[in-house]
N, C-alpha and C. Protein backbone atom coordinates (compact mmCIF):
# COMPACT_ATOMS: atom_id res chain seq x y z
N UNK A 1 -18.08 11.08 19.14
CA UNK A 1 -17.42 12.11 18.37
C UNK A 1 -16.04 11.63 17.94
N UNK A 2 -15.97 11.85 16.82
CA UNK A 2 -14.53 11.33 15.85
C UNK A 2 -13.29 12.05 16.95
N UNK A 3 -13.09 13.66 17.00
CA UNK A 3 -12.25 14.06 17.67
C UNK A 3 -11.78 13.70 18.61
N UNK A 4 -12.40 12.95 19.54
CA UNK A 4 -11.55 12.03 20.67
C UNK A 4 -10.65 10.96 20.59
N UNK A 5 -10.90 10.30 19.06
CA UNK A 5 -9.94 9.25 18.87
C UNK A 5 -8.81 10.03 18.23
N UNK A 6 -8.46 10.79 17.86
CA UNK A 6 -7.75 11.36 17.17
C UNK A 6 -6.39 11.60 17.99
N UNK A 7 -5.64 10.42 18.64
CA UNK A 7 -5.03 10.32 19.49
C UNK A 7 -3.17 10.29 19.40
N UNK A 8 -3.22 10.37 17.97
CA UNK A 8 -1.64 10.19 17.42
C UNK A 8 -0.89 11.70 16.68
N UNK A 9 0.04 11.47 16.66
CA UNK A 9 0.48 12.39 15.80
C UNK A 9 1.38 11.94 14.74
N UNK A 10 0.98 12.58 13.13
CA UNK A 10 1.94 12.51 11.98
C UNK A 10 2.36 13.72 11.53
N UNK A 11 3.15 13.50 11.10
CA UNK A 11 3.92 14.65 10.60
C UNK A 11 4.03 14.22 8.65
N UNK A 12 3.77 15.23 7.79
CA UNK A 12 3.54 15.08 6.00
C UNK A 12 5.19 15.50 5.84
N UNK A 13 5.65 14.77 4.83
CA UNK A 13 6.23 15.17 3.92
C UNK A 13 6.45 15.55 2.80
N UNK A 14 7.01 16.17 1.91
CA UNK A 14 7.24 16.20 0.62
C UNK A 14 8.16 15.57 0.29
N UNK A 15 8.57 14.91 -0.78
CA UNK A 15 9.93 14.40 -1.14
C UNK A 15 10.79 14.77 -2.51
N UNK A 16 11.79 15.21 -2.13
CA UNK A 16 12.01 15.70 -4.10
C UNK A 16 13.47 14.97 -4.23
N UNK A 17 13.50 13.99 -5.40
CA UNK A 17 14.36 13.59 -5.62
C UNK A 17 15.80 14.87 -5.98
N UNK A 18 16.93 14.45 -5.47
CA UNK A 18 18.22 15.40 -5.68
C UNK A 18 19.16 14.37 -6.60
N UNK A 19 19.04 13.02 -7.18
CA UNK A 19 19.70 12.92 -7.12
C UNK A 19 19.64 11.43 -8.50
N UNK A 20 20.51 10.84 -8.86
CA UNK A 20 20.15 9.88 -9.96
C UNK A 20 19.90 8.44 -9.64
N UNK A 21 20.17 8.23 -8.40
CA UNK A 21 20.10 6.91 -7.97
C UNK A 21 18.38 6.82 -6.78
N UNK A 22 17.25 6.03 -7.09
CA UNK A 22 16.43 6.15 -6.14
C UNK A 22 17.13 6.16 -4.62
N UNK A 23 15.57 6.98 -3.88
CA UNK A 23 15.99 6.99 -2.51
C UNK A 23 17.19 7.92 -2.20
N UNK A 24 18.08 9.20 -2.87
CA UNK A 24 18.77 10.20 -2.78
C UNK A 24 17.70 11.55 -2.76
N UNK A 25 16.54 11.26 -2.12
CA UNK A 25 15.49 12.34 -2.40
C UNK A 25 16.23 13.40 -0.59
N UNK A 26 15.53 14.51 -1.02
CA UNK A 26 15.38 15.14 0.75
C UNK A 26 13.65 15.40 0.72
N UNK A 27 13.54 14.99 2.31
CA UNK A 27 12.30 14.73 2.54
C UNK A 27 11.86 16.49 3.37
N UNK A 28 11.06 17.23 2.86
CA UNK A 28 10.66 18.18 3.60
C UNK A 28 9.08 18.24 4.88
N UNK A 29 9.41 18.67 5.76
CA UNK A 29 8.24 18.58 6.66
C UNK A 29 7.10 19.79 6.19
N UNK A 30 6.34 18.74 5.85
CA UNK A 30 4.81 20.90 5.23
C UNK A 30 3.64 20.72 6.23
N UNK A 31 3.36 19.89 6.99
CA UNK A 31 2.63 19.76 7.80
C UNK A 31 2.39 18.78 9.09
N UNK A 32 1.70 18.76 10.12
CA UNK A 32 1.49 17.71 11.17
C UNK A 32 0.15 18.37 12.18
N UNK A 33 -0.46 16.91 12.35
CA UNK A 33 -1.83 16.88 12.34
C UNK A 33 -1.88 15.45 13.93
N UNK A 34 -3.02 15.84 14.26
CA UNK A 34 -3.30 14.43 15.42
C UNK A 34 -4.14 13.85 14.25
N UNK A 35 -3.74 12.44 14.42
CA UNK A 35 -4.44 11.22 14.00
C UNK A 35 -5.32 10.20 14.79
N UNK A 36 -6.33 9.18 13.99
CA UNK A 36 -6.80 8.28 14.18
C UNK A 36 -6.47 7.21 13.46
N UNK A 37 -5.31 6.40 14.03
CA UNK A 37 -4.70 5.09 13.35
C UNK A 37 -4.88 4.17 13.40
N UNK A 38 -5.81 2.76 12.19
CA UNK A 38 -5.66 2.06 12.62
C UNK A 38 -5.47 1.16 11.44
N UNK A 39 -5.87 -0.47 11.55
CA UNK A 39 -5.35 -1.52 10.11
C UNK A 39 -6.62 -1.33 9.23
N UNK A 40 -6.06 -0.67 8.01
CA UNK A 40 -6.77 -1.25 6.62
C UNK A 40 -7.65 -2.33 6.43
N UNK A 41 -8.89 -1.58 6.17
CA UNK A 41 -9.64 -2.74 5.59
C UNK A 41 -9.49 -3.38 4.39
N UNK A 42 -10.23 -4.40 3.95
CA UNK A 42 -9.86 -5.50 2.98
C UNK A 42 -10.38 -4.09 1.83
N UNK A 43 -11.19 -3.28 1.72
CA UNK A 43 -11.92 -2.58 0.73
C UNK A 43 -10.47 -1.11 0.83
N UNK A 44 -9.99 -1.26 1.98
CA UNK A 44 -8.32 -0.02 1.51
C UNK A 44 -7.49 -1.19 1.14
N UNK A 45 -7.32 -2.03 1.01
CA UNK A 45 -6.20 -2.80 0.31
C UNK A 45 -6.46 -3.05 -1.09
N UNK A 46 -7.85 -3.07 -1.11
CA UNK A 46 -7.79 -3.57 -2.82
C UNK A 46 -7.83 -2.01 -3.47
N UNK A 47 -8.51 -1.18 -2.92
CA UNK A 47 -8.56 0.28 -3.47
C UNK A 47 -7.47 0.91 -3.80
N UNK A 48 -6.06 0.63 -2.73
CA UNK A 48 -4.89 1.17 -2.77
C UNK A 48 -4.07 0.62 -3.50
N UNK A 49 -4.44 -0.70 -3.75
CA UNK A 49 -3.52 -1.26 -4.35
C UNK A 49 -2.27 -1.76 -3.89
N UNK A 50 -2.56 -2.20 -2.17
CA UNK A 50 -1.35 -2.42 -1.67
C UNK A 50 -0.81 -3.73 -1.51
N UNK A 51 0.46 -3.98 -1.35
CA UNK A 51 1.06 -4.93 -0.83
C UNK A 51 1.21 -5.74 0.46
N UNK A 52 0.78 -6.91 0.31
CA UNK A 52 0.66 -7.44 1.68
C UNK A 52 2.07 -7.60 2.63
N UNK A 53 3.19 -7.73 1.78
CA UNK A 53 4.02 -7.92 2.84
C UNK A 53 4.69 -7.01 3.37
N UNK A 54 4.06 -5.65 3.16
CA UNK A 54 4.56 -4.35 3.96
C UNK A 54 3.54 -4.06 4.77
N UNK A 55 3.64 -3.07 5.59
CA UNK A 55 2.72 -2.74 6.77
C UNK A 55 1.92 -1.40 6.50
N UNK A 56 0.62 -1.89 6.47
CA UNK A 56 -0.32 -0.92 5.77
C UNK A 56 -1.18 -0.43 7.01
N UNK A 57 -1.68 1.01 6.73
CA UNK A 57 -2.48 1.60 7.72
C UNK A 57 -3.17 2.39 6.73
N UNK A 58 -4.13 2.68 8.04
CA UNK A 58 -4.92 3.68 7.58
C UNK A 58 -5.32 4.82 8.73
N UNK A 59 -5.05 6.08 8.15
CA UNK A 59 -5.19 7.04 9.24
C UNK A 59 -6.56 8.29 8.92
N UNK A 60 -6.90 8.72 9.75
CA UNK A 60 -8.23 9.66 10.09
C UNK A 60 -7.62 10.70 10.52
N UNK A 61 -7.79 12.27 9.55
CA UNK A 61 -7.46 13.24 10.15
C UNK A 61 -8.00 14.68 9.81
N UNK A 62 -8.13 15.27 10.32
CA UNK A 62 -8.84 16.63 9.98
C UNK A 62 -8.93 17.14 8.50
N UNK A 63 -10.23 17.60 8.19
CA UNK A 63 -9.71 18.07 6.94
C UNK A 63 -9.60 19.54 6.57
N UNK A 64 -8.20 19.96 6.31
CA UNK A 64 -7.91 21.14 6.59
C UNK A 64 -8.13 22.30 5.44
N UNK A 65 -8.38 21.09 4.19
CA UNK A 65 -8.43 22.44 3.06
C UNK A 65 -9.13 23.95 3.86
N UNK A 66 -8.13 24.38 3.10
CA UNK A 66 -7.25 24.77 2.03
C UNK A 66 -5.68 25.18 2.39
N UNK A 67 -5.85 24.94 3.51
CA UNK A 67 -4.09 25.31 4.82
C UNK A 67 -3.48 24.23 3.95
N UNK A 68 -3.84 22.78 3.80
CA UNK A 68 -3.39 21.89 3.62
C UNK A 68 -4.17 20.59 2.61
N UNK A 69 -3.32 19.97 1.45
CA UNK A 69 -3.86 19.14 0.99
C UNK A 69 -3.17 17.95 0.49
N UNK A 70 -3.25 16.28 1.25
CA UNK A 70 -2.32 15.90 1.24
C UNK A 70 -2.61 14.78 -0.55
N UNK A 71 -1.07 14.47 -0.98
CA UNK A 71 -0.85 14.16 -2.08
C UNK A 71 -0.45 12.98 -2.07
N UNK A 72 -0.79 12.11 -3.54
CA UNK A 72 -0.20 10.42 -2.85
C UNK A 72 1.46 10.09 -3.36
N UNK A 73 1.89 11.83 -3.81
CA UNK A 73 3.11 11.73 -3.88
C UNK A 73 4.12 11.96 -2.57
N UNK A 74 3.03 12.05 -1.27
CA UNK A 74 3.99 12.26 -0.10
C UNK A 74 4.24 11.38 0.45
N UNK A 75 4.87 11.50 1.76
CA UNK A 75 4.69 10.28 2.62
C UNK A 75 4.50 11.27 4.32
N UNK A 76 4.19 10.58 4.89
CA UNK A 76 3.87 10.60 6.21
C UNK A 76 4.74 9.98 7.45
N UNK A 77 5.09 10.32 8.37
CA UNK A 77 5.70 9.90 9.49
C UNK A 77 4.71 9.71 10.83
N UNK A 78 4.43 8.71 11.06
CA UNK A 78 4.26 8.59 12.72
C UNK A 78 4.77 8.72 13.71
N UNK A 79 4.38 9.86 14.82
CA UNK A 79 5.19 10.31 15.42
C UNK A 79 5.11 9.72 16.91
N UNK A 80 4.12 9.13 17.45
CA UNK A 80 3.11 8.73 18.58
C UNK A 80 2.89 7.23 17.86
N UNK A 81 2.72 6.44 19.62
CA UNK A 81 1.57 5.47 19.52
C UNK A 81 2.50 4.11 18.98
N UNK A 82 1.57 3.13 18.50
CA UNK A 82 2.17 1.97 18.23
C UNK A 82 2.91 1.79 16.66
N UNK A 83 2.67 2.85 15.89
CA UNK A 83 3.19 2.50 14.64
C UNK A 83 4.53 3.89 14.71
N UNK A 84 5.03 3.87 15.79
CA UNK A 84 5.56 5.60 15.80
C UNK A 84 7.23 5.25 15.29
N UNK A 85 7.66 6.45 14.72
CA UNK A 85 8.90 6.29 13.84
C UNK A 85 8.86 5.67 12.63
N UNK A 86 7.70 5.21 12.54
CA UNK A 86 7.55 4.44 11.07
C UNK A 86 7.06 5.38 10.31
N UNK A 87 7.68 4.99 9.06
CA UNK A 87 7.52 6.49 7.60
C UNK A 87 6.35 5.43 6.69
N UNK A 88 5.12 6.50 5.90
CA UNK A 88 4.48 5.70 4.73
C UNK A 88 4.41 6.50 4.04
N UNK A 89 4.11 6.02 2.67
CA UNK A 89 3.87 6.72 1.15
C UNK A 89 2.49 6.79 1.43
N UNK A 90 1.75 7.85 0.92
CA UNK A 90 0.26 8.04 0.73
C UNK A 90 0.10 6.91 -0.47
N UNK A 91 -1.05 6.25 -0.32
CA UNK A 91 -1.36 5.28 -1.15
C UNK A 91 -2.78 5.76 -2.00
N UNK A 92 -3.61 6.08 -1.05
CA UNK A 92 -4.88 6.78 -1.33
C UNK A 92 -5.83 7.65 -0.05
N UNK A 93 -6.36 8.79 -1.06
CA UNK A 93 -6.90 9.51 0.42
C UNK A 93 -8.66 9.86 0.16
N UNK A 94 -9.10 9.90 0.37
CA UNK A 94 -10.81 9.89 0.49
C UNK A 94 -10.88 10.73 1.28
N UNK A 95 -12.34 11.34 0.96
CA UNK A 95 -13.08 12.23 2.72
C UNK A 95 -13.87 11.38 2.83
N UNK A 96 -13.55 11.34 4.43
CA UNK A 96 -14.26 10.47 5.27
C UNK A 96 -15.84 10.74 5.73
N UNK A 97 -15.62 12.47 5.57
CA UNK A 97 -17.16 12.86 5.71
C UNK A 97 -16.83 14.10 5.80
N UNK A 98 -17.69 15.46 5.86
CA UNK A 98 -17.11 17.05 5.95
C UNK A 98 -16.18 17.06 6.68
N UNK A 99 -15.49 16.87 7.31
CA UNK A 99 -14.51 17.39 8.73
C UNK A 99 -13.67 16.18 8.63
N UNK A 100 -13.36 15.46 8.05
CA UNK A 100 -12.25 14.40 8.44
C UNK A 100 -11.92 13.69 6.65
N UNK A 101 -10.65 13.41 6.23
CA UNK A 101 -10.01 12.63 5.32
C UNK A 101 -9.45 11.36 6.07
N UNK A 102 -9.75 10.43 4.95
CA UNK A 102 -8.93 9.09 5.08
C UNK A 102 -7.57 9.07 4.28
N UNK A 103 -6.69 8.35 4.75
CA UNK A 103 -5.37 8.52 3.61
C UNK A 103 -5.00 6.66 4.58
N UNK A 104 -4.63 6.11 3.23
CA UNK A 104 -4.38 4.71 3.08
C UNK A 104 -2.28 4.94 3.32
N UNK A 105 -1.82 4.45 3.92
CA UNK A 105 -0.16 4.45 3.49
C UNK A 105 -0.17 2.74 3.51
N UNK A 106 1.40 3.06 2.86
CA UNK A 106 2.38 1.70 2.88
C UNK A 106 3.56 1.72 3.19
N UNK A 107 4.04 1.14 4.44
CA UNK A 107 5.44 1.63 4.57
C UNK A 107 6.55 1.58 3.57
N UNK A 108 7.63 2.50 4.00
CA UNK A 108 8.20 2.96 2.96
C UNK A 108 9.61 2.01 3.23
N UNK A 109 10.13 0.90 1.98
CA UNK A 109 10.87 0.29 2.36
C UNK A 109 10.82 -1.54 2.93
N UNK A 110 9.35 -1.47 3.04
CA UNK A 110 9.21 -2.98 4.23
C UNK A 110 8.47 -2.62 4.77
């Protein structure tokens, strides 16, 4: 059963720029969820379109529509576990199957 790995916690953001120079955004908290975290496959890197020399994941998490629906204009925080304190941009998100979404990040920054 998926639900047992689901062993982390992230927390979603929104981000709205305030300001004229990038990166003057404020980041708002709209949701947080337990996760299943782990490294991107070669088929989420080419899908996402990501960059290798930043640190890419991929996380497993409930799917909550309609409470919640996450956007690849957010980013995500890890709050738990081995990738924890680290912030990502949604890169891409899929359902994983009825009850669970995939969402691809890239850290934000490096």
């Amino acid at each position: 059963m998926r639900a047992n790995k689901l062993t982390d916690v992230i927390e979603f953001y929104d981000v709205v720029d305030e300001g004229p120079e990038p990166g003057m955004g404020v980041s708002t908290k709209v949701f947080e969820s337990f996760a299943e975290i782990y490294e991107p496959s070669a088929k989420d890197v080419q899908l996402g379109n990501l960059e290798l020399d930043k640190t890419n994941i991929t996380v497993i998490v409930r799917n909550t529509f309609p409470e919640f629906v996450p956007r690849v204009n957010q980013t995500f925080k890890v709050v738990t576990g081995m990738y924890g304190n680290g912030s990502f941009n949604i890169k891409k998100i899929s359902p994983s199957d009825d009850n669970f979404m995939k969402i691809v990040g890239e850290s934000v920054g490096g």
